[in-house]
Structures are given as structure tokens and as C-alpha cells.
PDB file of N, CA and C in Angstrom:
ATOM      1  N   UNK A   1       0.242  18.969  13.567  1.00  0.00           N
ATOM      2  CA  UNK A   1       0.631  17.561  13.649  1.00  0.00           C
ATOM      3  C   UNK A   1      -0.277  16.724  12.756  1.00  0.00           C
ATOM      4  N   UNK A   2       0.085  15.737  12.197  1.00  0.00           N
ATOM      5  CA  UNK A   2      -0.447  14.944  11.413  1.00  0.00           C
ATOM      6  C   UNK A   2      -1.050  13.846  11.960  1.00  0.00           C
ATOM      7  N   UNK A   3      -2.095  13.520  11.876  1.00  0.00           N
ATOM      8  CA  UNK A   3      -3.293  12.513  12.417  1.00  0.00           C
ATOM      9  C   UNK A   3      -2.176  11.114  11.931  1.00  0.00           C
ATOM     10  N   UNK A   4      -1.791  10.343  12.992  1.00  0.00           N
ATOM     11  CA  UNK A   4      -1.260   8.599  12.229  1.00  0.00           C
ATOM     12  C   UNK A   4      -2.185   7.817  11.501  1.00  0.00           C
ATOM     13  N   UNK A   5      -1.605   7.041  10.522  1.00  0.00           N
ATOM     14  CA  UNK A   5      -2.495   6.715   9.809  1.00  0.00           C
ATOM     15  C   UNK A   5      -1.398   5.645   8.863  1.00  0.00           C
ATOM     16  N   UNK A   6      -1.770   4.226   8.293  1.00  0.00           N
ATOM     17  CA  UNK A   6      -1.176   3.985   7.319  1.00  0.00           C
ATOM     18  C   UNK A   6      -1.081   4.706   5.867  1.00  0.00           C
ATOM     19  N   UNK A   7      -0.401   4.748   5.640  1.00  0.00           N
ATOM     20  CA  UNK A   7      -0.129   5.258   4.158  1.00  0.00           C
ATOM     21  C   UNK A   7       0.536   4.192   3.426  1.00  0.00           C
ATOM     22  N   UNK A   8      -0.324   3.567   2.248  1.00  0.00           N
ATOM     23  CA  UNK A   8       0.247   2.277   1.008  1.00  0.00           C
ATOM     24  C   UNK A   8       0.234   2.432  -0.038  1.00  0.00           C
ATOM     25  N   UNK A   9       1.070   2.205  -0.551  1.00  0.00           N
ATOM     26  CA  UNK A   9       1.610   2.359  -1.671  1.00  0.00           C
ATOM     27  C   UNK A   9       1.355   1.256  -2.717  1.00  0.00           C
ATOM     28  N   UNK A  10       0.930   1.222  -3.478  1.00  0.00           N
ATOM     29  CA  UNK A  10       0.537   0.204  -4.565  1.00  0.00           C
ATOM     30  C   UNK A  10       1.211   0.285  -5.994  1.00  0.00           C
ATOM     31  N   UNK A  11       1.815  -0.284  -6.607  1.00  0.00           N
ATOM     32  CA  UNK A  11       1.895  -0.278  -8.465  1.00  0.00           C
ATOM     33  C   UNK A  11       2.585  -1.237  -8.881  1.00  0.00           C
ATOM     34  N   UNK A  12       2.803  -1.197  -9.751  1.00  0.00           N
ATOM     35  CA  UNK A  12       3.894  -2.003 -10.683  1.00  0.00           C
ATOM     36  C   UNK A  12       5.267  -2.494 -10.280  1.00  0.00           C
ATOM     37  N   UNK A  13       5.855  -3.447 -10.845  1.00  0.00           N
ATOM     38  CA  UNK A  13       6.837  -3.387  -9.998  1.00  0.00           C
ATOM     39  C   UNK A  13       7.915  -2.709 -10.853  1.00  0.00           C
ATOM     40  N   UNK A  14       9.104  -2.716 -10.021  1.00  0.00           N
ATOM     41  CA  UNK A  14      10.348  -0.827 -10.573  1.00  0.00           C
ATOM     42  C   UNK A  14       9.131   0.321 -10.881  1.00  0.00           C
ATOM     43  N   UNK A  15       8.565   0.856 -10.054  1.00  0.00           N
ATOM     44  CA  UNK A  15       7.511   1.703 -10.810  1.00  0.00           C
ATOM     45  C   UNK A  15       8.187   3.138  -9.580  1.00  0.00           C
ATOM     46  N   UNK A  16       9.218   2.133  -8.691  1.00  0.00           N
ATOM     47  CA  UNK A  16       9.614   3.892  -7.673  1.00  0.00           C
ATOM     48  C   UNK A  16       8.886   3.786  -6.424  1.00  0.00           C
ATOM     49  N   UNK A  17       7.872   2.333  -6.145  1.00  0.00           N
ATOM     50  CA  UNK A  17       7.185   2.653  -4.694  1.00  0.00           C
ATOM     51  C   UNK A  17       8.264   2.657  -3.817  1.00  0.00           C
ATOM     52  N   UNK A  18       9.357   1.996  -3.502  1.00  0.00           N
ATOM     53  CA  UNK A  18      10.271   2.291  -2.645  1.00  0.00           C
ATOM     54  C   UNK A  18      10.809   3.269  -2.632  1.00  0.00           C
ATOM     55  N   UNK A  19      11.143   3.980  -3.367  1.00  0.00           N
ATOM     56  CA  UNK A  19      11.994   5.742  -3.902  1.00  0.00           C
ATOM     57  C   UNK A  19      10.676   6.324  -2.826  1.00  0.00           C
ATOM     58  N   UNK A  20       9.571   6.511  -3.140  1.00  0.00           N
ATOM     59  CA  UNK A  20       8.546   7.259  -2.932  1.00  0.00           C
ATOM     60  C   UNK A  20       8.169   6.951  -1.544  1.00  0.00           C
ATOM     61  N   UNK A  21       7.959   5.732  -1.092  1.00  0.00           N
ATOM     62  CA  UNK A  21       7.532   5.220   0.012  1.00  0.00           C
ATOM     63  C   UNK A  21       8.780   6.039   1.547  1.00  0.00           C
ATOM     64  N   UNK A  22       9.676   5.529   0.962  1.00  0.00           N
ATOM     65  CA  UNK A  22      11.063   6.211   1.468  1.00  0.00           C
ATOM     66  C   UNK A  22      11.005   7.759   2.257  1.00  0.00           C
ATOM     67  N   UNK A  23      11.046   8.590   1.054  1.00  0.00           N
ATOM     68  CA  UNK A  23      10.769   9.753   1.225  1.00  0.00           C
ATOM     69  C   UNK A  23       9.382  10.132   1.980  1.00  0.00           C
ATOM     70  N   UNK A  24       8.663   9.886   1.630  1.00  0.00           N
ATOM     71  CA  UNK A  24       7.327   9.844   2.383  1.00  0.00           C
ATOM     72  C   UNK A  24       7.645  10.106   4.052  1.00  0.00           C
ATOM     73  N   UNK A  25       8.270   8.515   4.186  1.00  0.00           N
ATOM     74  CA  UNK A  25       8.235   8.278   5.586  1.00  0.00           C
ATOM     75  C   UNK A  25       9.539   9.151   6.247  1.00  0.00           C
ATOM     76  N   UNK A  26      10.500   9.062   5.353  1.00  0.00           N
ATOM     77  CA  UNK A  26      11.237  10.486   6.315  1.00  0.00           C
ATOM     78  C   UNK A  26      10.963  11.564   6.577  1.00  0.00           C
ATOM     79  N   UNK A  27       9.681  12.111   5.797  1.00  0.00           N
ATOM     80  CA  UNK A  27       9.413  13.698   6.045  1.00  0.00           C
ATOM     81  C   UNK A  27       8.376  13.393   6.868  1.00  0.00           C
ATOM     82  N   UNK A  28       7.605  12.216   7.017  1.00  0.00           N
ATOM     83  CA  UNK A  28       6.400  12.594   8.100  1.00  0.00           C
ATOM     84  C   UNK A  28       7.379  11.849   9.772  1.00  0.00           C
ATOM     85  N   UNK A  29       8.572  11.518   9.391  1.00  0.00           N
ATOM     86  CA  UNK A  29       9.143  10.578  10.405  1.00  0.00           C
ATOM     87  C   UNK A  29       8.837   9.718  10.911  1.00  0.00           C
ATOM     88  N   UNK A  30       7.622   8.576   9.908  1.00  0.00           N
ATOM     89  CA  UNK A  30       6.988   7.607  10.445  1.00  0.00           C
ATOM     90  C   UNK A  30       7.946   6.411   9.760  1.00  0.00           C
ATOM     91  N   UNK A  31       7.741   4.872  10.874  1.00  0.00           N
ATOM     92  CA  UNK A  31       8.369   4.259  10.578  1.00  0.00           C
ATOM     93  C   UNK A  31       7.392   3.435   8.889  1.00  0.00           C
ATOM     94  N   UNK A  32       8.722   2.614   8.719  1.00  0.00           N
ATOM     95  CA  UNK A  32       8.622   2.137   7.018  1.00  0.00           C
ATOM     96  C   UNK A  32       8.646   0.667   6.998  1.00  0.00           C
ATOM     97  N   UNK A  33       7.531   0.137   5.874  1.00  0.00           N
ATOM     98  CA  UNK A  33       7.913  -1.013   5.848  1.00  0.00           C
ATOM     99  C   UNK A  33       7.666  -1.982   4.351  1.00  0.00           C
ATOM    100  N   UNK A  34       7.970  -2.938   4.050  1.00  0.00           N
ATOM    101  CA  UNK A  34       7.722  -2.949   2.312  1.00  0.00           C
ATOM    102  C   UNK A  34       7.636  -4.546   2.874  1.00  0.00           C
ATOM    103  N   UNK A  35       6.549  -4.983   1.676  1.00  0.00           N
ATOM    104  CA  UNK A  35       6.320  -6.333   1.399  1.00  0.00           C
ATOM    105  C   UNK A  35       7.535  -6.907   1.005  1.00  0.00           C
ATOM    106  N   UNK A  36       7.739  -6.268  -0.345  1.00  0.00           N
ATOM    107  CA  UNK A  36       9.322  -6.879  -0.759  1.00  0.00           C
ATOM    108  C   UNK A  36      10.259  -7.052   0.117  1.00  0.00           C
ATOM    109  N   UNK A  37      10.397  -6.380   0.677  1.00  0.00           N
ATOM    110  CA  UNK A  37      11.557  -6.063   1.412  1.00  0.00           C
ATOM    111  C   UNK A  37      11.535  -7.268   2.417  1.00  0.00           C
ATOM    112  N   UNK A  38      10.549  -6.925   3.015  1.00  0.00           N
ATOM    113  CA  UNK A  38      10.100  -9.043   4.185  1.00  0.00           C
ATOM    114  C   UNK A  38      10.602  -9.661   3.193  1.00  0.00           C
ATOM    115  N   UNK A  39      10.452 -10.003   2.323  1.00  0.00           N
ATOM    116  CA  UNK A  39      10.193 -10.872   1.540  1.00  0.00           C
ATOM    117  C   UNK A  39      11.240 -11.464   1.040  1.00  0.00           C
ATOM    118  N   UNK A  40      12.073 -10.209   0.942  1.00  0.00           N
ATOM    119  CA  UNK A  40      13.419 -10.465   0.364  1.00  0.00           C
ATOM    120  C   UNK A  40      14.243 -11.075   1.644  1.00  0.00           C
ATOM    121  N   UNK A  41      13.981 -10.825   3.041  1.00  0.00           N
ATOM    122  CA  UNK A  41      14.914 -11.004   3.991  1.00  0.00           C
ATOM    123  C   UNK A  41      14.422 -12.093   4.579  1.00  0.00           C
ATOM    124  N   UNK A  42      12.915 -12.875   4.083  1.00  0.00           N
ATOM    125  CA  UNK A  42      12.645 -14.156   4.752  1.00  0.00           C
ATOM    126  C   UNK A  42      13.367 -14.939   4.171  1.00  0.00           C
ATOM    127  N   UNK A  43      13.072 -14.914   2.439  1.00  0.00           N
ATOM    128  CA  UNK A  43      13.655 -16.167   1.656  1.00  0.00           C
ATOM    129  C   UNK A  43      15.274 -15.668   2.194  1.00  0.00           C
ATOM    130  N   UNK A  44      16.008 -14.439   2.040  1.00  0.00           N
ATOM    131  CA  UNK A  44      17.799 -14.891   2.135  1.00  0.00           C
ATOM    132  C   UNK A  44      17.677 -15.420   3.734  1.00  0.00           C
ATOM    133  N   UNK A  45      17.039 -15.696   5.044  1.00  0.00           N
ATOM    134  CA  UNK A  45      17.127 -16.106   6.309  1.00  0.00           C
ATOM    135  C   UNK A  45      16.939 -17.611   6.214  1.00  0.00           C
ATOM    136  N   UNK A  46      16.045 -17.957   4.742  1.00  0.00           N
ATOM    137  CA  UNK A  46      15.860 -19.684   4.683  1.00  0.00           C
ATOM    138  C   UNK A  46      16.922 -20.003   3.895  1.00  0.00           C
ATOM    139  N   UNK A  47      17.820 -19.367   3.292  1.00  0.00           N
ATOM    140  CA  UNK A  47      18.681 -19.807   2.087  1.00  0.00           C
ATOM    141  C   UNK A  47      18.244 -19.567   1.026  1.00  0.00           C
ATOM    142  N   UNK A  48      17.286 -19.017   0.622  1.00  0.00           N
ATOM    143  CA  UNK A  48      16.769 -19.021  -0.656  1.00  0.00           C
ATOM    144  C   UNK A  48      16.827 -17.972  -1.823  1.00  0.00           C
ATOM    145  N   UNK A  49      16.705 -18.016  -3.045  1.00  0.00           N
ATOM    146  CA  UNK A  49      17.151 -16.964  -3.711  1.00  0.00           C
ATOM    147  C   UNK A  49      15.702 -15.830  -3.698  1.00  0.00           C
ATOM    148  N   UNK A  50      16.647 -14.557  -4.057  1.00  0.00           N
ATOM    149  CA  UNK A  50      15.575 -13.424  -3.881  1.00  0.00           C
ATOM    150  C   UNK A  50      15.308 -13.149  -4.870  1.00  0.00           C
ATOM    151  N   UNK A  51      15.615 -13.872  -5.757  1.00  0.00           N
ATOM    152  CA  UNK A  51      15.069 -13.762  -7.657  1.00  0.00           C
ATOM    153  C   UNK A  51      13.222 -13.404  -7.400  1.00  0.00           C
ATOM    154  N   UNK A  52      12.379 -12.595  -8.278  1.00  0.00           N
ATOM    155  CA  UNK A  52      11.428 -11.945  -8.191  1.00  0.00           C
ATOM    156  C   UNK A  52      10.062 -13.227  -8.403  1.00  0.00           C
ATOM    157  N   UNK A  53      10.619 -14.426  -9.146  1.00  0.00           N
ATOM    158  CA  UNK A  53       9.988 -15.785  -9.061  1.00  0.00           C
ATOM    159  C   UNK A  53       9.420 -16.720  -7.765  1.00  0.00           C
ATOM    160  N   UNK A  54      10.978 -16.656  -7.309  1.00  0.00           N
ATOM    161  CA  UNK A  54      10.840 -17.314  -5.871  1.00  0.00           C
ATOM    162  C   UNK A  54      10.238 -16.389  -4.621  1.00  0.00           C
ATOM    163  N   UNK A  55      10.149 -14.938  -4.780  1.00  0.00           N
ATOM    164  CA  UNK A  55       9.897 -14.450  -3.626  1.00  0.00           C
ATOM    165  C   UNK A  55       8.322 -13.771  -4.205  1.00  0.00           C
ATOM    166  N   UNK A  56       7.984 -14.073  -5.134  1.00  0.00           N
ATOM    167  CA  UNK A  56       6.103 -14.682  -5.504  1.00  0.00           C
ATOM    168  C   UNK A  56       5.501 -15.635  -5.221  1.00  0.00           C
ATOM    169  N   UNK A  57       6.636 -16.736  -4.991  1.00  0.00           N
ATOM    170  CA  UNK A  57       5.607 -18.252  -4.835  1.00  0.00           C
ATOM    171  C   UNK A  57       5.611 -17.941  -3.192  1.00  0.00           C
ATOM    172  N   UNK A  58       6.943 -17.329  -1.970  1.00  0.00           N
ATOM    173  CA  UNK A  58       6.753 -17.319  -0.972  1.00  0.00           C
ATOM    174  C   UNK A  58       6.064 -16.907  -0.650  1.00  0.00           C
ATOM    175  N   UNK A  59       5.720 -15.196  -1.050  1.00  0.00           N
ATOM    176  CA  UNK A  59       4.139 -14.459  -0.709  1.00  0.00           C
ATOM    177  C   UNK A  59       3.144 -14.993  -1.284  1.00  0.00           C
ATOM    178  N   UNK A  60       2.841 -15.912  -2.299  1.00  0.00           N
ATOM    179  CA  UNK A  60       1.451 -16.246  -2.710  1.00  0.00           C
ATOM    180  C   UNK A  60       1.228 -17.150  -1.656  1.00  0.00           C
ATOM    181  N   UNK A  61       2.304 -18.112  -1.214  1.00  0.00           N
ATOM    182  CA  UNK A  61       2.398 -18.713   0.124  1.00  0.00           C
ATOM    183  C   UNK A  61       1.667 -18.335   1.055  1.00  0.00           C
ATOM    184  N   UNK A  62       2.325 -17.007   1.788  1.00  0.00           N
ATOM    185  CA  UNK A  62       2.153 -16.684   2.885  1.00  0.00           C
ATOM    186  C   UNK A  62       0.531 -15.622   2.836  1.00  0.00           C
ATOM    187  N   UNK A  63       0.592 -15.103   1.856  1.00  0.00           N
ATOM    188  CA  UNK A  63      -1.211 -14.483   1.760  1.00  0.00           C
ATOM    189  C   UNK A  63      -1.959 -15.961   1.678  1.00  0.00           C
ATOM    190  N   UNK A  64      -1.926 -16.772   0.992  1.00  0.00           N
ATOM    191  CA  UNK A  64      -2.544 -18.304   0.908  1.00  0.00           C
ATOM    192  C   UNK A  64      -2.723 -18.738   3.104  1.00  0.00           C
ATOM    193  N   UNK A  65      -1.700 -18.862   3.339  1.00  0.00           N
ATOM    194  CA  UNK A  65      -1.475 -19.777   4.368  1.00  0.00           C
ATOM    195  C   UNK A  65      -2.561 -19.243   5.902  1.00  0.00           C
ATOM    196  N   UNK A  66      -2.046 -17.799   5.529  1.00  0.00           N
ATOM    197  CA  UNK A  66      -2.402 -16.961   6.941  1.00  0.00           C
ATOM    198  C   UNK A  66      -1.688 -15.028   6.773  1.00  0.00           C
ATOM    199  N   UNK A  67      -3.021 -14.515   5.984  1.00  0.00           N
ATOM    200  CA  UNK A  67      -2.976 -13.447   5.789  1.00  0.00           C
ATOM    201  C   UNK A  67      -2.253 -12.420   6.890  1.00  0.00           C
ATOM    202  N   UNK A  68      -3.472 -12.244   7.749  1.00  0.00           N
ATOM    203  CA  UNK A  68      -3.269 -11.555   9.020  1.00  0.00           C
ATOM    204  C   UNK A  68      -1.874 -11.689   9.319  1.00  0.00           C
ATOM    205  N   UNK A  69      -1.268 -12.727   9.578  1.00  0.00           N
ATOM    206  CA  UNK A  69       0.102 -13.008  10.040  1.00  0.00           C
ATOM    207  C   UNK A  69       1.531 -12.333   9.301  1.00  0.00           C
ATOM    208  N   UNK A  70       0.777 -12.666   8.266  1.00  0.00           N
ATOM    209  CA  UNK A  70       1.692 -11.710   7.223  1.00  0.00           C
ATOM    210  C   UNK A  70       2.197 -10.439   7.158  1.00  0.00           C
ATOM    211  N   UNK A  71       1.029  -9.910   7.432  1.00  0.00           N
ATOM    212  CA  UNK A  71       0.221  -8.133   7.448  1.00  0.00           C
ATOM    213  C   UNK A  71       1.307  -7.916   8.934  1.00  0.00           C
ATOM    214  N   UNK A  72       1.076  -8.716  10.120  1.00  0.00           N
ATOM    215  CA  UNK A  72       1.755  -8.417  10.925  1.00  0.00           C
ATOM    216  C   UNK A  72       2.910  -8.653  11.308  1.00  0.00           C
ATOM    217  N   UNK A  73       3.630  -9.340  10.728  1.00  0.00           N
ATOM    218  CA  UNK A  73       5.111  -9.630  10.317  1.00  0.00           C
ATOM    219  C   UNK A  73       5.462  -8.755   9.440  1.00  0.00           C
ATOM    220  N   UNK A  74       5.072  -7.836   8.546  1.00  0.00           N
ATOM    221  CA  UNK A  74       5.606  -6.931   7.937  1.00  0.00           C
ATOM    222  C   UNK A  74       5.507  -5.982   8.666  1.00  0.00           C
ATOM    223  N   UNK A  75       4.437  -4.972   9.289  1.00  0.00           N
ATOM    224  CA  UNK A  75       4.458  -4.487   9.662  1.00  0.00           C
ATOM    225  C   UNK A  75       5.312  -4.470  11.257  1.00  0.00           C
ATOM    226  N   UNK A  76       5.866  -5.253  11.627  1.00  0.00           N
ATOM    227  CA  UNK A  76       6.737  -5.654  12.801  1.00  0.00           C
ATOM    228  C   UNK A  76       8.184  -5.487  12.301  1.00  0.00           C
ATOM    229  N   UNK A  77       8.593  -5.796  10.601  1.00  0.00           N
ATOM    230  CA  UNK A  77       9.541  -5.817  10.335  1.00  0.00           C
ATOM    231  C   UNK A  77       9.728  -4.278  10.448  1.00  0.00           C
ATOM    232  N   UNK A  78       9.158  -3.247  10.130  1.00  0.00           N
ATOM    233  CA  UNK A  78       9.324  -1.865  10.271  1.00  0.00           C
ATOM    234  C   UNK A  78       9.146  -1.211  11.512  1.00  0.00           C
ATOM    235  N   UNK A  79       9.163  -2.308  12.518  1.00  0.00           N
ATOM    236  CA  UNK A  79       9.005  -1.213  13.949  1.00  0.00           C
ATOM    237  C   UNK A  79       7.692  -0.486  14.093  1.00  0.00           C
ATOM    238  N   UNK A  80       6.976  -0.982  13.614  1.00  0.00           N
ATOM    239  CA  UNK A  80       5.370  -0.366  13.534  1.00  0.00           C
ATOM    240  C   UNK A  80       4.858  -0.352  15.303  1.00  0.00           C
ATOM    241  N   UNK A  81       4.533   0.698  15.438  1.00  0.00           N
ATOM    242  CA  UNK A  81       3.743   0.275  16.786  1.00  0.00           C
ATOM    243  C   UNK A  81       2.745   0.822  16.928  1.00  0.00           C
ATOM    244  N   UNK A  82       1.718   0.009  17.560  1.00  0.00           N
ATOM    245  CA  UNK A  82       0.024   0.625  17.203  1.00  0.00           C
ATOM    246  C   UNK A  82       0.159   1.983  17.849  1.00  0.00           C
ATOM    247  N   UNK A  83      -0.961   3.147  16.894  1.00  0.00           N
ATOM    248  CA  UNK A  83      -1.696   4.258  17.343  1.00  0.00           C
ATOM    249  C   UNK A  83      -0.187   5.131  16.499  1.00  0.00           C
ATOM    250  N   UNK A  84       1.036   4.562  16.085  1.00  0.00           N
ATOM    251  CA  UNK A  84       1.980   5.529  15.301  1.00  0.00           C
ATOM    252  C   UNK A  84       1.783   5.307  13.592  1.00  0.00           C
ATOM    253  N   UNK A  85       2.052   6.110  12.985  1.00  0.00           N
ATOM    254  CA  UNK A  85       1.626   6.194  11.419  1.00  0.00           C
ATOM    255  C   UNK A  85       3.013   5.203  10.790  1.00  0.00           C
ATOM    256  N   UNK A  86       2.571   4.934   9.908  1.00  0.00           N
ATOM    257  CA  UNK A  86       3.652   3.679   9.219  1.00  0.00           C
ATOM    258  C   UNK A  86       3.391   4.220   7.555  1.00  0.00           C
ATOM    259  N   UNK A  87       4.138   4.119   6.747  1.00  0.00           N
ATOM    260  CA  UNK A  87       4.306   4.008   5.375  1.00  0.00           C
ATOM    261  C   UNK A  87       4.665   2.487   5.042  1.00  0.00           C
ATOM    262  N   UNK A  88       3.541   1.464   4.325  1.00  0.00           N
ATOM    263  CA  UNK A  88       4.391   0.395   3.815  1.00  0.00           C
ATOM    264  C   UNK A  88       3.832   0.477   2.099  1.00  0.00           C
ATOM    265  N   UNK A  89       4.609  -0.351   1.333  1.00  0.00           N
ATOM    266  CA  UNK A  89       4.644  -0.181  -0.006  1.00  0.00           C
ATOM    267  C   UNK A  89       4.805  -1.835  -0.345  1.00  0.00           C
ATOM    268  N   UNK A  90       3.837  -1.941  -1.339  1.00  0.00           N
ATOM    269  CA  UNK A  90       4.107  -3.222  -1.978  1.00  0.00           C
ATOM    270  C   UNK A  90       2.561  -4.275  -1.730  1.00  0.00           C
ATOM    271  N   UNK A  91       1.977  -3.698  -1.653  1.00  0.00           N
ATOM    272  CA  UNK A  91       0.278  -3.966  -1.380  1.00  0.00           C
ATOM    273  C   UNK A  91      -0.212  -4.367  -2.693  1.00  0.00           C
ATOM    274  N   UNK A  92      -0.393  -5.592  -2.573  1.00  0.00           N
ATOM    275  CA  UNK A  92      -0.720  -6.208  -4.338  1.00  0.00           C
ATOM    276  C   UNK A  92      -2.103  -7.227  -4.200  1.00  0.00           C
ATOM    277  N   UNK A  93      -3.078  -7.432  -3.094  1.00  0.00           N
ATOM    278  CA  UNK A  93      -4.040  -7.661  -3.099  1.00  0.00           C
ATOM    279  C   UNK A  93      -5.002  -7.174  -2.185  1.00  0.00           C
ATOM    280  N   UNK A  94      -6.549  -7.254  -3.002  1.00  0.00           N
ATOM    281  CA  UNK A  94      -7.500  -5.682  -2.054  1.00  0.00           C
ATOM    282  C   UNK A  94      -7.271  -6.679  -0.805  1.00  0.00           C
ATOM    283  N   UNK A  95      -7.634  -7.995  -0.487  1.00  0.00           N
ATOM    284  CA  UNK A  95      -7.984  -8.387   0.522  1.00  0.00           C
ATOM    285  C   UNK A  95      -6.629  -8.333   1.448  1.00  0.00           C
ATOM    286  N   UNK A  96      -5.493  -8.195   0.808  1.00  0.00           N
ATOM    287  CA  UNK A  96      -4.941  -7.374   2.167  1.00  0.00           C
ATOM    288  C   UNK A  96      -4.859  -5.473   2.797  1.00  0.00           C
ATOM    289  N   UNK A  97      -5.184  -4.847   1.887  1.00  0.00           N
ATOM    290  CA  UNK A  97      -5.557  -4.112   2.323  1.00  0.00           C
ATOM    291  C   UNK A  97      -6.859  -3.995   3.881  1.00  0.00           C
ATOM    292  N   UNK A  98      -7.795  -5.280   3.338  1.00  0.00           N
ATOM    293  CA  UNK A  98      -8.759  -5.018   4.251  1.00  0.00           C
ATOM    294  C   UNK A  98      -8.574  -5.409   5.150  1.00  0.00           C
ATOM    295  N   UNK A  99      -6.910  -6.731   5.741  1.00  0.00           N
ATOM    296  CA  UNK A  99      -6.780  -7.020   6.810  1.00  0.00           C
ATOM    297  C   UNK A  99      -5.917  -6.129   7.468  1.00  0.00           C
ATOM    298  N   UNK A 100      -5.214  -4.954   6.805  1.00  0.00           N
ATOM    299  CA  UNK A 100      -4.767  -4.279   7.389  1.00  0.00           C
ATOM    300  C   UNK A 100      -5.479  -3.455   7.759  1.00  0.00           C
ATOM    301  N   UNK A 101      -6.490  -2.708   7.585  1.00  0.00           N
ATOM    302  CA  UNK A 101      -7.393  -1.861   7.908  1.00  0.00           C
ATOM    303  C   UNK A 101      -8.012  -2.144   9.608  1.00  0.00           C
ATOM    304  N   UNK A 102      -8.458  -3.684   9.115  1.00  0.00           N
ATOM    305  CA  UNK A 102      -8.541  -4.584  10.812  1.00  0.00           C
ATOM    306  C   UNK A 102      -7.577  -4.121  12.014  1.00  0.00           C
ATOM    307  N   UNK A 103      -6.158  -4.609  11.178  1.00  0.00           N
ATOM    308  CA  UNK A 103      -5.006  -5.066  12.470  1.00  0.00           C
ATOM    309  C   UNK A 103      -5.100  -3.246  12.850  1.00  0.00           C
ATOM    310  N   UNK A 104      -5.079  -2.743  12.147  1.00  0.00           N
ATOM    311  CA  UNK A 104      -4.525  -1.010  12.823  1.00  0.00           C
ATOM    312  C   UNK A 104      -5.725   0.133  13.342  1.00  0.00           C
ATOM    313  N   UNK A 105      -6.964  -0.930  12.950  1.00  0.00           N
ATOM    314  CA  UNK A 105      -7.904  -0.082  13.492  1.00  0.00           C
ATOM    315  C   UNK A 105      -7.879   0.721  14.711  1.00  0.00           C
ATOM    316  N   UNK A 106      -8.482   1.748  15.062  1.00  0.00           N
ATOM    317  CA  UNK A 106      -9.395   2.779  14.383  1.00  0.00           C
ATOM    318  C   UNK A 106      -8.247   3.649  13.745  1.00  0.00           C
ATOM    319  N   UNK A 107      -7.391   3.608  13.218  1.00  0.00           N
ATOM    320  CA  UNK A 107      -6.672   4.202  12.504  1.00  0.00           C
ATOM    321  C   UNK A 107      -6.669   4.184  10.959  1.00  0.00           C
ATOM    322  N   UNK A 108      -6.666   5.183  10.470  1.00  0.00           N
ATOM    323  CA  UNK A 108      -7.292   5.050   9.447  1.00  0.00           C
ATOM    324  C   UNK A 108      -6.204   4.594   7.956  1.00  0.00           C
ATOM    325  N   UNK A 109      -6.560   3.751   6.950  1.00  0.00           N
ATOM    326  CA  UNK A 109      -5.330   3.189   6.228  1.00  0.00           C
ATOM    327  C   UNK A 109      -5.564   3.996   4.531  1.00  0.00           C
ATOM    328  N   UNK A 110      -4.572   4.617   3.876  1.00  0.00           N
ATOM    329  CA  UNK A 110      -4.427   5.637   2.831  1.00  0.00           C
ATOM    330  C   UNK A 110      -3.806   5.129   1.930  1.00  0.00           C
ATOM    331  N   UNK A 111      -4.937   4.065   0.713  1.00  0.00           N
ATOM    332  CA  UNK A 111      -3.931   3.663  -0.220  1.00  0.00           C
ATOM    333  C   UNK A 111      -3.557   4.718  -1.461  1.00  0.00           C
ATOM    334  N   UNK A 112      -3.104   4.388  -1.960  1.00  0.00           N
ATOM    335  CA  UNK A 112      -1.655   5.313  -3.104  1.00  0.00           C
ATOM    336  C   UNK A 112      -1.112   4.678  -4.007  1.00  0.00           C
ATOM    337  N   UNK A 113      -1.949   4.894  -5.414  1.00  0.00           N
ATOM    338  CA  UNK A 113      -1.502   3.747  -6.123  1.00  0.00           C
ATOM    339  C   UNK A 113      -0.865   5.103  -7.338  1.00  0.00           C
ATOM    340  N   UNK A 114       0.387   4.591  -7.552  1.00  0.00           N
ATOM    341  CA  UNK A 114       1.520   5.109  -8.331  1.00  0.00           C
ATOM    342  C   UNK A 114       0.908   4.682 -10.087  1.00  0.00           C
ATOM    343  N   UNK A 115       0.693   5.689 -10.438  1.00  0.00           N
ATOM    344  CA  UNK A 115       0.656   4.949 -11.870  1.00  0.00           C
ATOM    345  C   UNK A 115       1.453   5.641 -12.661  1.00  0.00           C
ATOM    346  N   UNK A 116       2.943   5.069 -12.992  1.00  0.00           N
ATOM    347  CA  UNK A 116       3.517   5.943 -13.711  1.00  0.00           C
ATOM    348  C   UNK A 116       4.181   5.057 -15.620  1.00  0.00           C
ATOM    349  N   UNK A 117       4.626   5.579 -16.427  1.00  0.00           N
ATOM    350  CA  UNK A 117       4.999   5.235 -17.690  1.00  0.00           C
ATOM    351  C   UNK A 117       5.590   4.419 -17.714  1.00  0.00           C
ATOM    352  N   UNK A 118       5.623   3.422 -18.500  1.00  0.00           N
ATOM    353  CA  UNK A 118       6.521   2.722 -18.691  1.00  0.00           C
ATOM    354  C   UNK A 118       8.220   3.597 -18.879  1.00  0.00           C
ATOM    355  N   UNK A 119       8.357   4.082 -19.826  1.00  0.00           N
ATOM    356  CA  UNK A 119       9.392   4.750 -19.836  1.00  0.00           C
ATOM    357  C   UNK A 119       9.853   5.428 -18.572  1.00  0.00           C
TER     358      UNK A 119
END
């Protein structure tokens, strides 16, 4: 059995963290969860477009406003429940990494940064 644990995914964006993140979490059968993905389903719940512009100013927003809250609204959007392993993808600043490390403690968090070609 596999120790729970976050597993994050970091890179570029179209770089495949969702392809990858995906798969991940179906073979360990842990639940999944993506920044984008909140992100995309807050702004279409306010009316707003999910163009890659507008759903930067919302997260620079929402890391700006109240980190923690964030961290745990995503991770809520995936059915996360403490002491079970989660895959989320889309981790684009250290200092959230370190509030996630907080919210899921003593569990341990496994970042994964994709570096793949442009091509």
C-alpha cells in the first residue's frame, strides 16, 4: 500500500499536467484536483469568461486575498479528505506549496515539476 501523500504537479502551461496528473490519480485511486480547473468553474459560476487572462487576474486575486482559503477550496473541489492522498496540478507559486504542506500536515506533499519541449 502506498503511504497518502500529496502529489503536485507543476509546469508550463499545455505542458500535459492534466494528461499526467489524471493518470497518476487513477492508478493510485486517489482523488484529483487542479487549480485551473477551480478556476475555470469559479469564473463560469460568476459569469465570467474562462479565457487564460481573466482566470490569472482571478487567481492572482485569490493567492493575493487569502491563500490558505484557496489551497482549501481546491482541494475540497476534488473531494480531498484529510489523512487520503490527493493528486493536484497547477501549483505556480512556492508559497503555495508551503501552505499546502500546513493544511495536510503530517502528510507529506511531492512536488513534480514536468519539464517538457516546447515541441
Amino acid at each position: 500500500m502506498i503511504t497518502p501523500a500529496v502529489v503536485a504537479f507543476s509546469a508550463r502551461q499545455a505542458s500535459g499536467k492534466s494528461i499526467v496528473s489524471t493518470a497518476v490519480a487513477e492508478e493510485l485511486g486517489w482523488a484529483r484536483a487542479g487549480f485551473g480547473d477551480y478556476l475555470r468553474g469559479l469564473a463560469a459560476s460568476r459569469g465570467l469568461s474562462t479565457e487564460r487572462e481573466v482566470l490569472q487576474k482571478i487567481g492572482e486575486r485569490l493567492v493575493r486575498d487569502n491563500l490558505e482559503q484557496f489551497c482549501r477550496d481546491v482541494l475540497a473541489s476534488g473531494g480531498w479528505i484529510p489523512g487520503r492522498g490527493i493528486v493536484l496540478d497547477g501549483i505556480r507559486h512556492s508559497q503555495t506549496l508551503g501552505v499546502l504542506k500546513d493544511i495536510v500536515a503530517p502528510m507529506p506533499v511531492i512536488l513534480i515539476y514536468l519539464d517538457v519541449p516546447d515541441s
